[in-house]
C-alpha atoms as a PDB file:
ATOM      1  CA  UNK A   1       0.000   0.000   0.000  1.00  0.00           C
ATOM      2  CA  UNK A   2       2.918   2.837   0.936  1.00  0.00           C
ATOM      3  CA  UNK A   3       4.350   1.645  -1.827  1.00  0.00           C
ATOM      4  CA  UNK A   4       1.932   2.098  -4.459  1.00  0.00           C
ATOM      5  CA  UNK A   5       0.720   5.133  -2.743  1.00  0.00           C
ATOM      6  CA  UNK A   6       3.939   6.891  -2.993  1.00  0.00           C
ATOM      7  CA  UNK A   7       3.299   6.989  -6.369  1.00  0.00           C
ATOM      8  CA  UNK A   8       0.294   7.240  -7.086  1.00  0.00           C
ATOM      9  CA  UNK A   9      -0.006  10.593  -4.614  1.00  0.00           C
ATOM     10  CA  UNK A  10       2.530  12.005  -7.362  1.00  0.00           C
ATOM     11  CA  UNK A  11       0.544  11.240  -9.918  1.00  0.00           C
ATOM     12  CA  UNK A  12      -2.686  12.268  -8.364  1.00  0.00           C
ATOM     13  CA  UNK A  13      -1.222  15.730  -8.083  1.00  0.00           C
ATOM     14  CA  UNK A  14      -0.304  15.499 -11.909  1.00  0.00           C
ATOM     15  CA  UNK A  15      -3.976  14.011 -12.782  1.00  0.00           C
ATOM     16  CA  UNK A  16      -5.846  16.897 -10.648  1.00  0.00           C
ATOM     17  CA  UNK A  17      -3.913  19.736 -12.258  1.00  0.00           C
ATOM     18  CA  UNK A  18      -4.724  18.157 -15.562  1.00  0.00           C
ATOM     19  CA  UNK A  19      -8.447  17.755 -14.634  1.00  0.00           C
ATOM     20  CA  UNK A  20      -8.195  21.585 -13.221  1.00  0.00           C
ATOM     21  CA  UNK A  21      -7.096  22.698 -16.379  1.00  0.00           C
ATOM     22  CA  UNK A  22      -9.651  20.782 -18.366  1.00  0.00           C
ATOM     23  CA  UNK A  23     -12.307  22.282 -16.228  1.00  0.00           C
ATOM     24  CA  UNK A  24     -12.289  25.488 -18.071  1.00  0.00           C
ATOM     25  CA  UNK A  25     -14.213  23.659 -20.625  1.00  0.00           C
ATOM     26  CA  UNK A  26     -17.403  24.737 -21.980  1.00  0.00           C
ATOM     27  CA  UNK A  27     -20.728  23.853 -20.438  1.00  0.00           C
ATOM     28  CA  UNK A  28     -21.482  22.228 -23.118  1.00  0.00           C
ATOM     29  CA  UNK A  29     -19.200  19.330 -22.066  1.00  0.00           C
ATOM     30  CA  UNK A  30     -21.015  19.155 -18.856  1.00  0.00           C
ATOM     31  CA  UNK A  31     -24.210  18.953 -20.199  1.00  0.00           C
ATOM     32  CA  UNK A  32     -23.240  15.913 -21.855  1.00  0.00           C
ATOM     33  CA  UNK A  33     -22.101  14.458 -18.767  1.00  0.00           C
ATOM     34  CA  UNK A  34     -24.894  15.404 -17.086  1.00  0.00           C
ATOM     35  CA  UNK A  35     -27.716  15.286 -19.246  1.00  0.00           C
ATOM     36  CA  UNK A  36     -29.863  12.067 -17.619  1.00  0.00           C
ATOM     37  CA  UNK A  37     -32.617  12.788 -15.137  1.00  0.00           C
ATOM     38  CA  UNK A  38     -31.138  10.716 -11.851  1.00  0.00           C
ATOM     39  CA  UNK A  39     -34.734   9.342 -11.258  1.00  0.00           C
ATOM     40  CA  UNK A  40     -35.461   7.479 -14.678  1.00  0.00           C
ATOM     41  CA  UNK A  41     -34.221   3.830 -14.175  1.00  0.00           C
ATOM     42  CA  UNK A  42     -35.448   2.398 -17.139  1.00  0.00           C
ATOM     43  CA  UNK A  43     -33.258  -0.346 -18.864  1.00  0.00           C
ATOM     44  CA  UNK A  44     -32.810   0.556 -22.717  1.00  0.00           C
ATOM     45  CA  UNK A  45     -32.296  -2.298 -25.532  1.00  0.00           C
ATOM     46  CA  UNK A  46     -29.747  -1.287 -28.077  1.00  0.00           C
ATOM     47  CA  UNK A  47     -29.632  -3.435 -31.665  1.00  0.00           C
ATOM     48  CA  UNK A  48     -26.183  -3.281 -32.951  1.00  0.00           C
ATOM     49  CA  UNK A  49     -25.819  -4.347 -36.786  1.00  0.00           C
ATOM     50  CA  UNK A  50     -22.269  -5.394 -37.877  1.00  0.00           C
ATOM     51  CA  UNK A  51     -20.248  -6.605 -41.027  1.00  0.00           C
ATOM     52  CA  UNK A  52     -20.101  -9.644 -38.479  1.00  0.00           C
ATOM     53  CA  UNK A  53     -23.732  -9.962 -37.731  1.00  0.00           C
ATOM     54  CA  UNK A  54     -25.920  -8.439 -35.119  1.00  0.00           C
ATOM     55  CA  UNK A  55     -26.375  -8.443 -31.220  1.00  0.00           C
ATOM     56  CA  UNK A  56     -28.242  -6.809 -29.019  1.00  0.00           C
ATOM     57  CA  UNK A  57     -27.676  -5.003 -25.830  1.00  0.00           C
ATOM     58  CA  UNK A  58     -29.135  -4.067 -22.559  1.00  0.00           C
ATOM     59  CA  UNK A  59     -28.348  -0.543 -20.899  1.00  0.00           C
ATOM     60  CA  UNK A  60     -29.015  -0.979 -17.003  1.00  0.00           C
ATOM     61  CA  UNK A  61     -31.339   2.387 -15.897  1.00  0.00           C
ATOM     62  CA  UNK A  62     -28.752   2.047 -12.519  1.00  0.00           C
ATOM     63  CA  UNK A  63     -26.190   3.396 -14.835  1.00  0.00           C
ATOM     64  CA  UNK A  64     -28.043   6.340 -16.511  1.00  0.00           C
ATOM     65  CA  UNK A  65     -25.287   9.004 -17.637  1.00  0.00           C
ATOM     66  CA  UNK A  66     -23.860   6.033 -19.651  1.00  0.00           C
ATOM     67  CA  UNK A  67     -26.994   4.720 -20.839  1.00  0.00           C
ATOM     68  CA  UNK A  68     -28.167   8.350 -21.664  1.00  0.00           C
ATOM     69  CA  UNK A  69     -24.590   9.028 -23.540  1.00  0.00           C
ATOM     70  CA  UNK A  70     -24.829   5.897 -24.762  1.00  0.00           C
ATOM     71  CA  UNK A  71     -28.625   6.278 -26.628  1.00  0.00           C
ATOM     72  CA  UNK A  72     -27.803  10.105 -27.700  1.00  0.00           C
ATOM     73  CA  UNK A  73     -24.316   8.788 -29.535  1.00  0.00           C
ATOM     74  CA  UNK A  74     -27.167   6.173 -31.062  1.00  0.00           C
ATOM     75  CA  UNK A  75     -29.727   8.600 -32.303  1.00  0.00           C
ATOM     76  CA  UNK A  76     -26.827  10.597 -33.644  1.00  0.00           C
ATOM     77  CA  UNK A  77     -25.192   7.959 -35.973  1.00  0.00           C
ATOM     78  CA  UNK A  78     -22.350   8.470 -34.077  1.00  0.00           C
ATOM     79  CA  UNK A  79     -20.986   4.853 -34.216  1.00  0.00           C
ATOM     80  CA  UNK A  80     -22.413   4.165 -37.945  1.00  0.00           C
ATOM     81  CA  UNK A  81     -19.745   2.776 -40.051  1.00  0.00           C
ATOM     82  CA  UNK A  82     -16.994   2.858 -36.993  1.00  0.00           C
ATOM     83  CA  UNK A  83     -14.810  -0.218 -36.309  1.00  0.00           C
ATOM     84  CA  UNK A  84     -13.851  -2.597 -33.419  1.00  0.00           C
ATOM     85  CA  UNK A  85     -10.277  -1.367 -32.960  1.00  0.00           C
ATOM     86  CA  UNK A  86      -9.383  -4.052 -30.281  1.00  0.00           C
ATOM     87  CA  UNK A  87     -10.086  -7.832 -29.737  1.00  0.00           C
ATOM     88  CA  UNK A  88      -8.239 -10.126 -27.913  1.00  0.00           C
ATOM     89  CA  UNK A  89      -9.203 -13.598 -27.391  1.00  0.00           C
ATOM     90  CA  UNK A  90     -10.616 -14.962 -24.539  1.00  0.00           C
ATOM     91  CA  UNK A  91     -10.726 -10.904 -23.046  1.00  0.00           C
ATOM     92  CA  UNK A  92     -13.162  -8.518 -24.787  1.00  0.00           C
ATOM     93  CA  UNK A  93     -14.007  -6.796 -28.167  1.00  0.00           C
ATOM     94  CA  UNK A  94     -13.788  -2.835 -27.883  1.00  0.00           C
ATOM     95  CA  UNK A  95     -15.303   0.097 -30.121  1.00  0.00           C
ATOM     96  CA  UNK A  96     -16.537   3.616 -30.139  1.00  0.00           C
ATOM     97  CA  UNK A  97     -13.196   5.289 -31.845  1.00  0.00           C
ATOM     98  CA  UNK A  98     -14.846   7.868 -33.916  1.00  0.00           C
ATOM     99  CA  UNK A  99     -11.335   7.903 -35.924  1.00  0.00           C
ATOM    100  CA  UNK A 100     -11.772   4.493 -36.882  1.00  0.00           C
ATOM    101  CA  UNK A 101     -14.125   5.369 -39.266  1.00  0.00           C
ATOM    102  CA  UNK A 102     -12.069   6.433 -42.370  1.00  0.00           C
ATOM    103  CA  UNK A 103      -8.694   4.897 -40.972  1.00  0.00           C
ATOM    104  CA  UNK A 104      -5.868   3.443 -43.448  1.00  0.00           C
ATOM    105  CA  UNK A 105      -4.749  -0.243 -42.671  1.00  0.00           C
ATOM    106  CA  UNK A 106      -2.432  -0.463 -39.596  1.00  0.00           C
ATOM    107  CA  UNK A 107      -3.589   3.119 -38.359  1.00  0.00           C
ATOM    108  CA  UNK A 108      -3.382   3.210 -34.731  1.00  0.00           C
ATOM    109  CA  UNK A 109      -6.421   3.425 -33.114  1.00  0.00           C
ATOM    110  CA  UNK A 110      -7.805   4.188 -29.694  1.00  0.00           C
ATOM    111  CA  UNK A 111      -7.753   8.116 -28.955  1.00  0.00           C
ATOM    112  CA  UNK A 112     -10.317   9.070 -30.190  1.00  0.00           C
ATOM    113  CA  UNK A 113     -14.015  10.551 -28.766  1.00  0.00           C
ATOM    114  CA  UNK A 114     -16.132  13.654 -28.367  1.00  0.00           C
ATOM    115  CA  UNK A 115     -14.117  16.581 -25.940  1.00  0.00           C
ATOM    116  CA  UNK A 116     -16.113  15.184 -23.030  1.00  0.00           C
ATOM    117  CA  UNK A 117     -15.705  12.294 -20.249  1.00  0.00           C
ATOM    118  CA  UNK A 118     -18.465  10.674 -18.333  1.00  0.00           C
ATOM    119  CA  UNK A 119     -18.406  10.748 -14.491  1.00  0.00           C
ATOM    120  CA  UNK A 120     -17.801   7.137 -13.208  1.00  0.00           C
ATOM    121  CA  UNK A 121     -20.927   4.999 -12.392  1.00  0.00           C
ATOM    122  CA  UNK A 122     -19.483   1.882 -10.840  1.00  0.00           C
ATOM    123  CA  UNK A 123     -22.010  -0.292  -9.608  1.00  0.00           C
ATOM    124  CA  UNK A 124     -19.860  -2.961  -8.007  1.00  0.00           C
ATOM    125  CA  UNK A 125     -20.645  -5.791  -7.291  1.00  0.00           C
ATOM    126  CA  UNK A 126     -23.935  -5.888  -8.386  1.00  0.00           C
ATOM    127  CA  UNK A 127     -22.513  -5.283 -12.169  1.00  0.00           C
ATOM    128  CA  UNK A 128     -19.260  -7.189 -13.002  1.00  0.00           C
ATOM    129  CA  UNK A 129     -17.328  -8.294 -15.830  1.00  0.00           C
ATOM    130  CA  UNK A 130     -18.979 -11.742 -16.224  1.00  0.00           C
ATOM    131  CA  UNK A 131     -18.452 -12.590 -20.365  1.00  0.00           C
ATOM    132  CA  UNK A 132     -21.038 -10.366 -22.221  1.00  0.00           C
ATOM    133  CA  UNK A 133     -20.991  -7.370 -19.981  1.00  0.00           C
ATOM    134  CA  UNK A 134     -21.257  -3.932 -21.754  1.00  0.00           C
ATOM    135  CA  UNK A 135     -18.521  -1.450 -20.010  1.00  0.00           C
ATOM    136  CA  UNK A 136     -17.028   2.169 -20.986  1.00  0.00           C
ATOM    137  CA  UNK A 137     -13.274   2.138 -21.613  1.00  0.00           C
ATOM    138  CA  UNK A 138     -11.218   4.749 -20.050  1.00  0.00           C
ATOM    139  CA  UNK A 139      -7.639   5.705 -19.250  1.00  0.00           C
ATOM    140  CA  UNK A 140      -5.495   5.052 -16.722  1.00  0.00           C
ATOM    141  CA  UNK A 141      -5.895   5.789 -13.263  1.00  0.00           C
ATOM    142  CA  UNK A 142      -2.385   7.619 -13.353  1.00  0.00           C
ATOM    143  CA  UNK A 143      -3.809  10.006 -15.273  1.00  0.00           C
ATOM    144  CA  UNK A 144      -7.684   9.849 -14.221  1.00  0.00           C
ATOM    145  CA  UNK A 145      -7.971   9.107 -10.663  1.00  0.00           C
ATOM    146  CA  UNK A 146     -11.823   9.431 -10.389  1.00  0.00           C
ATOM    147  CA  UNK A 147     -11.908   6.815 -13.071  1.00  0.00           C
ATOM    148  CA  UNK A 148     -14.252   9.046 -15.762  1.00  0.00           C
ATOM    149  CA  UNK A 149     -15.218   6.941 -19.163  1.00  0.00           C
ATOM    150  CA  UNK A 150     -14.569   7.151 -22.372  1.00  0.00           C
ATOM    151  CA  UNK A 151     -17.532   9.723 -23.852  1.00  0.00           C
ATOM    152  CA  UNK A 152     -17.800   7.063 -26.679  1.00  0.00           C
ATOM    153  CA  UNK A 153     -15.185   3.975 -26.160  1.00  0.00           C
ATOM    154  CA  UNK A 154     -17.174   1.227 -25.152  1.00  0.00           C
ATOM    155  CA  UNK A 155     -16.070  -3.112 -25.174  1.00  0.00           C
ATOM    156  CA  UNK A 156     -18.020  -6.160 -24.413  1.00  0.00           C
ATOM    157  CA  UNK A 157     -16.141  -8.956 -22.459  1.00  0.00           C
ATOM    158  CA  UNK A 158     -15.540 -12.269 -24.021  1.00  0.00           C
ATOM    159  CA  UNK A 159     -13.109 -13.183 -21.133  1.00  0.00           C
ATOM    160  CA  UNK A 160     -11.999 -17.377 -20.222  1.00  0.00           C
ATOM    161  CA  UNK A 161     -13.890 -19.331 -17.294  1.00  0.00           C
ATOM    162  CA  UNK A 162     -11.848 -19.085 -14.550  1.00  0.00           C
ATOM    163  CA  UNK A 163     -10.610 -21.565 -11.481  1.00  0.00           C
ATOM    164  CA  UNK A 164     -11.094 -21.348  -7.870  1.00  0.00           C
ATOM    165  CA  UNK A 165      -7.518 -19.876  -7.239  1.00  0.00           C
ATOM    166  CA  UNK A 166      -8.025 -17.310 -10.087  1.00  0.00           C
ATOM    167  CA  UNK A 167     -10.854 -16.317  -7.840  1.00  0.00           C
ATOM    168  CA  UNK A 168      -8.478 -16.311  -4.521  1.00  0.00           C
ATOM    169  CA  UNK A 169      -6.409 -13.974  -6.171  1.00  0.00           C
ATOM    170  CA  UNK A 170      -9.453 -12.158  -7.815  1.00  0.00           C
ATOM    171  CA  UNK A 171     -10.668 -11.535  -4.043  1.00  0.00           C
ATOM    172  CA  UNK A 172      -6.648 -10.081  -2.462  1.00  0.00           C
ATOM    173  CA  UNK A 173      -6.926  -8.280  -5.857  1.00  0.00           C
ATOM    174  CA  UNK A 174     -10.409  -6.634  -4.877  1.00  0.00           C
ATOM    175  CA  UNK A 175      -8.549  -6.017  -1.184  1.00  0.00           C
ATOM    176  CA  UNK A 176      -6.117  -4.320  -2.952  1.00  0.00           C
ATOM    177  CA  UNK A 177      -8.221  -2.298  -5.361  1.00  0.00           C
ATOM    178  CA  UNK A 178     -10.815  -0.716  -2.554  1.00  0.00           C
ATOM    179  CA  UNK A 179      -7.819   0.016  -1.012  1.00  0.00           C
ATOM    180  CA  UNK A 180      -6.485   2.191  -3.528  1.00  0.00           C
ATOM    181  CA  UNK A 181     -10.563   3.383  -4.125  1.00  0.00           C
ATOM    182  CA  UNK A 182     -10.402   4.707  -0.362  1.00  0.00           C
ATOM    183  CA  UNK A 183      -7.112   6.382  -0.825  1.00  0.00           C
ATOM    184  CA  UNK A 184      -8.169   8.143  -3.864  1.00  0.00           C
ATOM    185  CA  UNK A 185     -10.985   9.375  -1.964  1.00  0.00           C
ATOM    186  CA  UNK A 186      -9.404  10.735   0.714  1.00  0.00           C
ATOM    187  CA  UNK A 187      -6.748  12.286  -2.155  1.00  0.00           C
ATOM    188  CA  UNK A 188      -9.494  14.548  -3.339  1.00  0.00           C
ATOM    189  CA  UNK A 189     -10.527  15.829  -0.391  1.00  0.00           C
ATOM    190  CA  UNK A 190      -6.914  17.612  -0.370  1.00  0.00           C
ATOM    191  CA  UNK A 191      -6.993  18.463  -3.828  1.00  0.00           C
ATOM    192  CA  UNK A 192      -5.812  21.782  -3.711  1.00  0.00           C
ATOM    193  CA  UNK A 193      -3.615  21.566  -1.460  1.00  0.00           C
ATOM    194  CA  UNK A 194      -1.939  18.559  -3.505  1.00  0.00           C
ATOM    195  CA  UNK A 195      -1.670  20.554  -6.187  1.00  0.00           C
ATOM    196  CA  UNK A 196      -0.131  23.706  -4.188  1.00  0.00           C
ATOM    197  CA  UNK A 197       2.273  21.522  -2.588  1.00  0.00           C
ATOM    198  CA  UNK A 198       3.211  19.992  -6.625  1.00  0.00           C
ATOM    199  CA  UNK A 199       3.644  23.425  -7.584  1.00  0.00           C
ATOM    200  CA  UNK A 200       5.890  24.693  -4.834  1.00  0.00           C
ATOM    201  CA  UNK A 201       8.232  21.483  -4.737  1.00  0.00           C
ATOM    202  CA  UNK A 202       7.033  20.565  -0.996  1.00  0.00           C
ATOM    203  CA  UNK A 203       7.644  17.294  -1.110  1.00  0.00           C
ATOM    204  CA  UNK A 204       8.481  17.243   2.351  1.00  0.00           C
ATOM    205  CA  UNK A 205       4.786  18.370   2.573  1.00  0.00           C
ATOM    206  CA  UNK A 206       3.391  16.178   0.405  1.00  0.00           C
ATOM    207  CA  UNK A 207       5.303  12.812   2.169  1.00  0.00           C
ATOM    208  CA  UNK A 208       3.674  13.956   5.363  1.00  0.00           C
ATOM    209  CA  UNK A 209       0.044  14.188   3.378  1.00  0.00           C
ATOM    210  CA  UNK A 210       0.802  10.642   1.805  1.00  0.00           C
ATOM    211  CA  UNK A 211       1.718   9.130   5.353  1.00  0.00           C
ATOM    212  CA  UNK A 212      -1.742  10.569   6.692  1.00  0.00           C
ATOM    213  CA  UNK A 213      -3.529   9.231   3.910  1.00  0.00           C
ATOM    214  CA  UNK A 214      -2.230   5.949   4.316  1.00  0.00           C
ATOM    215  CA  UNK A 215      -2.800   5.785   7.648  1.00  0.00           C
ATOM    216  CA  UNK A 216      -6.839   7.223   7.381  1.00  0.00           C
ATOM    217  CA  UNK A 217      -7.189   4.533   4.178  1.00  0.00           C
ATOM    218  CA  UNK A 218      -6.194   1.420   6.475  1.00  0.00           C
ATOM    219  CA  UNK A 219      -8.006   2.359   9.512  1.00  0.00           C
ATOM    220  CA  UNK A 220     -10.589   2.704   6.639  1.00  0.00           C
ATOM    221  CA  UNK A 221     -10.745  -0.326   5.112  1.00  0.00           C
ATOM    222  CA  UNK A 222      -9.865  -2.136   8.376  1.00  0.00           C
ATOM    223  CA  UNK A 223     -13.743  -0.810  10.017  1.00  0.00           C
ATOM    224  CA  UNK A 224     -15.061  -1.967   6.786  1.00  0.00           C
ATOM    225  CA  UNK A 225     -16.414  -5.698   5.524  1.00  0.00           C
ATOM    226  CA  UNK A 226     -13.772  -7.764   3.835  1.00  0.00           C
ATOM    227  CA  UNK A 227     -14.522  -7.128  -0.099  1.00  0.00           C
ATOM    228  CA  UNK A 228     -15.302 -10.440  -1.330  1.00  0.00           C
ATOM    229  CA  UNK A 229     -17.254 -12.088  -4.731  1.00  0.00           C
ATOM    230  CA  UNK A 230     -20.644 -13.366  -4.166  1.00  0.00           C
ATOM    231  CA  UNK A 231     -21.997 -16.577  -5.262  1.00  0.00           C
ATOM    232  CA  UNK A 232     -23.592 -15.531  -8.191  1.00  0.00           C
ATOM    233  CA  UNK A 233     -19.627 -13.890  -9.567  1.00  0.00           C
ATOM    234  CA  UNK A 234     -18.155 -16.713  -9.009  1.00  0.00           C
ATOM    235  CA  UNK A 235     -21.014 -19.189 -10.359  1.00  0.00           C
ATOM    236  CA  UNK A 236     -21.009 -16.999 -13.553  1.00  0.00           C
ATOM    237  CA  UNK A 237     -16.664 -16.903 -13.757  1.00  0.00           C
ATOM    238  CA  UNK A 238     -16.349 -20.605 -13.123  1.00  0.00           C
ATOM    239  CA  UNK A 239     -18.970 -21.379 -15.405  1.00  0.00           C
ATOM    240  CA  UNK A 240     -19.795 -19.041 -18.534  1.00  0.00           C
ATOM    241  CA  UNK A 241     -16.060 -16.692 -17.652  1.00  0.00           C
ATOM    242  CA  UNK A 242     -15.706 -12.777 -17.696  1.00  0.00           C
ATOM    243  CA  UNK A 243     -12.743 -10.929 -16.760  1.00  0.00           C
ATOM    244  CA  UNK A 244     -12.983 -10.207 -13.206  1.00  0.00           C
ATOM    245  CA  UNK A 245      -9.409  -8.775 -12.792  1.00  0.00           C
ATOM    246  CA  UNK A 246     -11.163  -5.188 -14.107  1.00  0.00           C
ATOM    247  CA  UNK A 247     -13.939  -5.314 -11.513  1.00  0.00           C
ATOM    248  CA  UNK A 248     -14.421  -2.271  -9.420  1.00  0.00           C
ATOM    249  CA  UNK A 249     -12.426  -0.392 -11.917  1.00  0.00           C
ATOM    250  CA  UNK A 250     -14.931   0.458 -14.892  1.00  0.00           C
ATOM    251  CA  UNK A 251     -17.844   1.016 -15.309  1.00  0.00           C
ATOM    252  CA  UNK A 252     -20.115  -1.948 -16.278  1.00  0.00           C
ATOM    253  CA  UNK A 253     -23.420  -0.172 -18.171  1.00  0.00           C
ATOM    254  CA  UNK A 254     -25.246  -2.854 -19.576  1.00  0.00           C
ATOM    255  CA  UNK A 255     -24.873  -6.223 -21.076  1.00  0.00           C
ATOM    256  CA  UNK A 256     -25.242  -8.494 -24.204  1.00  0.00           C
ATOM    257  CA  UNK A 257     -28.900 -10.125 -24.346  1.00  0.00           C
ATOM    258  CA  UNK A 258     -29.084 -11.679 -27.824  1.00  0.00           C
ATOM    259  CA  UNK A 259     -26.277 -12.697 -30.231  1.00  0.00           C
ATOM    260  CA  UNK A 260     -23.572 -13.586 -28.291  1.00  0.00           C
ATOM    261  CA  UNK A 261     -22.389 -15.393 -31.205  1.00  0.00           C
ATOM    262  CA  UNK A 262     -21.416 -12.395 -33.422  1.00  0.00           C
ATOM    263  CA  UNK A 263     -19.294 -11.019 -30.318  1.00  0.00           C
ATOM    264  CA  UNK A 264     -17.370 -14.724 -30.270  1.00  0.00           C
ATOM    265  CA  UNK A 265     -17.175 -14.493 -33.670  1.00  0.00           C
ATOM    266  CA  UNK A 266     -15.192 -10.913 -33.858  1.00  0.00           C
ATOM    267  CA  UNK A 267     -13.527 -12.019 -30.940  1.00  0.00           C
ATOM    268  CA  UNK A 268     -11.533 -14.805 -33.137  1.00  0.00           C
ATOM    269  CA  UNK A 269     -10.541 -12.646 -35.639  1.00  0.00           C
ATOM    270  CA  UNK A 270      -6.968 -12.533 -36.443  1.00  0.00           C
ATOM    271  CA  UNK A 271      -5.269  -9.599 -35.329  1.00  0.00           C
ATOM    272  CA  UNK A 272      -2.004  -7.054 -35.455  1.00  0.00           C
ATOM    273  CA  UNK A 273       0.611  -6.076 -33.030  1.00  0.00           C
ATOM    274  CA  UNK A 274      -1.792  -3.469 -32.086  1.00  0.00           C
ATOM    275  CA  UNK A 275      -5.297  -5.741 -31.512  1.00  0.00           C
ATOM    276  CA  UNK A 276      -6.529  -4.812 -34.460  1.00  0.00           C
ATOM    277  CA  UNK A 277      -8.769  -7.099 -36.821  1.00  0.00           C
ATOM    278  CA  UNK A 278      -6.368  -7.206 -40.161  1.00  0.00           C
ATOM    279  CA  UNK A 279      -9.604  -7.511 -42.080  1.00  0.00           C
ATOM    280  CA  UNK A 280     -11.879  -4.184 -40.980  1.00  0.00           C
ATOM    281  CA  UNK A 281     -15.137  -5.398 -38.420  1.00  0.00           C
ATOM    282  CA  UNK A 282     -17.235  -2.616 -38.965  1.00  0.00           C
ATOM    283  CA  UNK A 283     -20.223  -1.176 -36.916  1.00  0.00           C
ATOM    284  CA  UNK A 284     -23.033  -0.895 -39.924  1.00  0.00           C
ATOM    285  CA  UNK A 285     -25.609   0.848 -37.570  1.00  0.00           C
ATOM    286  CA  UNK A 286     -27.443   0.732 -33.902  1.00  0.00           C
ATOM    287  CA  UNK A 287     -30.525   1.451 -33.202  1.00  0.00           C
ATOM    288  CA  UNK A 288     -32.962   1.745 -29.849  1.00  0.00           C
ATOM    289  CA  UNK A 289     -35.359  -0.832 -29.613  1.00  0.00           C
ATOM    290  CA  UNK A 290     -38.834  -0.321 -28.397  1.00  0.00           C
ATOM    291  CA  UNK A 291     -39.514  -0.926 -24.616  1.00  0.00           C
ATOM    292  CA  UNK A 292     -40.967  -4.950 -23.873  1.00  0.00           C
END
């Protein structure tokens, strides 16, 4: 834990400058992030057709900034003729690069999205990366501590079954992750003065914050029930698989419902260095379905 918080304090200080500066943004950005109404909890089925065949997803109304990004982007077109940009067998299939859509062979792909992020929904456990979960990609907590999504990156989870010590280390793993979660936390609530202390060079300062924070995040964690996977997790990751290494971490907004097959299909496609398909897997168009 010092360890690990040693640097990620460092890079928390980086991360909320960065996030300070992109603040300035327009509103308009934040009315994208915040554009559901909190008390609508409807589920939402998305049809996705593909050069690979169709599917069909379920946006959970527990998640609704995603599922509301998620249906706008939808009604807009915005993932018509897009490609998946990364597969890797027996992990997950991942879309939503907006620069995918014109790219050359062997283009790197990845960055791209609209000039907004989506405020972290993480609904753990109760939504997990069991294989066919919907979930927003994101970057790295070294550079987004809060863990915001992607405002368009999105992959589905393929994953491999797993044994019963994958799921011992799955559990020290989760210990290790709401750990980290609680020390974030606490990070934030000093945010400024982070920052100050970055910008003046106290790092005597800032070792003194770290120590405290450490110290508040055990005596934290140690009041707190022992994180732990439920029945049903590890019923569905010995049995059907998922990737449970990223739960807690992302945000899990929905799930496949119908045509699991395509995703294994585009999941076996050969790829690059890079994860990409060599032959293009294109998104052909989405659309809402109406309510059952």
């Amino acid at each position: 834990m010092r360890a690990l918080a040693a640097a990620c304090l460092c890079a928390f200080a980086m991360a909320c400058a960065s996030e300070t500066n992109g603040a300035a943004a327009s509103s308009e950005n934040k009315q994208n992030t915040d554009m559901t109404t909190q008390t609508d909890s409807t589920d939402v089925r998305v049809q996705v057709e593909t050069t690979a065949g169709n599917f069909t997803v379920l946006l959970y109304g527990d998640t609704p900034r995603h599922r509301d990004n998620f249906v706008k982007l939808v009604k807009e077109g915005y993932y018509d003729e897009t490609l998946f940009h990364r597969v890797i067998n027996e992990f997950m299939i991942q879309a939503g690069d907006p620069d995918s859509r014109n790219a050359a062979p062997g283009q790197p792909l990845g960055s791209g999205g609209p000039d907004y992020k989506i405020d972290a929904e993480i609904v753990f456990p109760k939504h997990y990366h069991k294989r066919g979960a919907l979930a927003a990609a994101r970057q790295g907590d070294q550079v987004n501590p809060t863990r915001k999504s992607s405002g368009s990156q999105f992959y589905v989870v393929t994953g491999r079954k797993c044994t019963q010590a994958d799921l011992a280390g799955m559990e020290q793993q989760m210990q290790h992750t709401h750990m980290q979660s609680i020390f974030n936390e606490l990070a934030m609530q000093h945010r400024d003065s982070i920052i100050a202390m970055q910008q003046r060079g106290d790092r005597a300062g800032l070792q003194a914050l770290q120590q405290q924070l450490i110290d508040e995040t055990e005596a934290k964690a140690a009041a707190m029930p022992k994180e732990q996977l439920s029945e049903e997790m590890k019923q569905d990751y010995t049995t059907i698989g998922g990737a449970p290494h990223l739960d807690g971490q992302y945000t899990v907004f929905g799930e496949v419902i119908d045509g699991m097959d395509t995703i294994d299909k585009i999941e076996k496609a050969e790829t690059d260095g890079r994860d990409r398909p060599k032959e293009d897997i294109r998104i052909l168009s989405m659309k809402i379905l109406p309510a059952e």
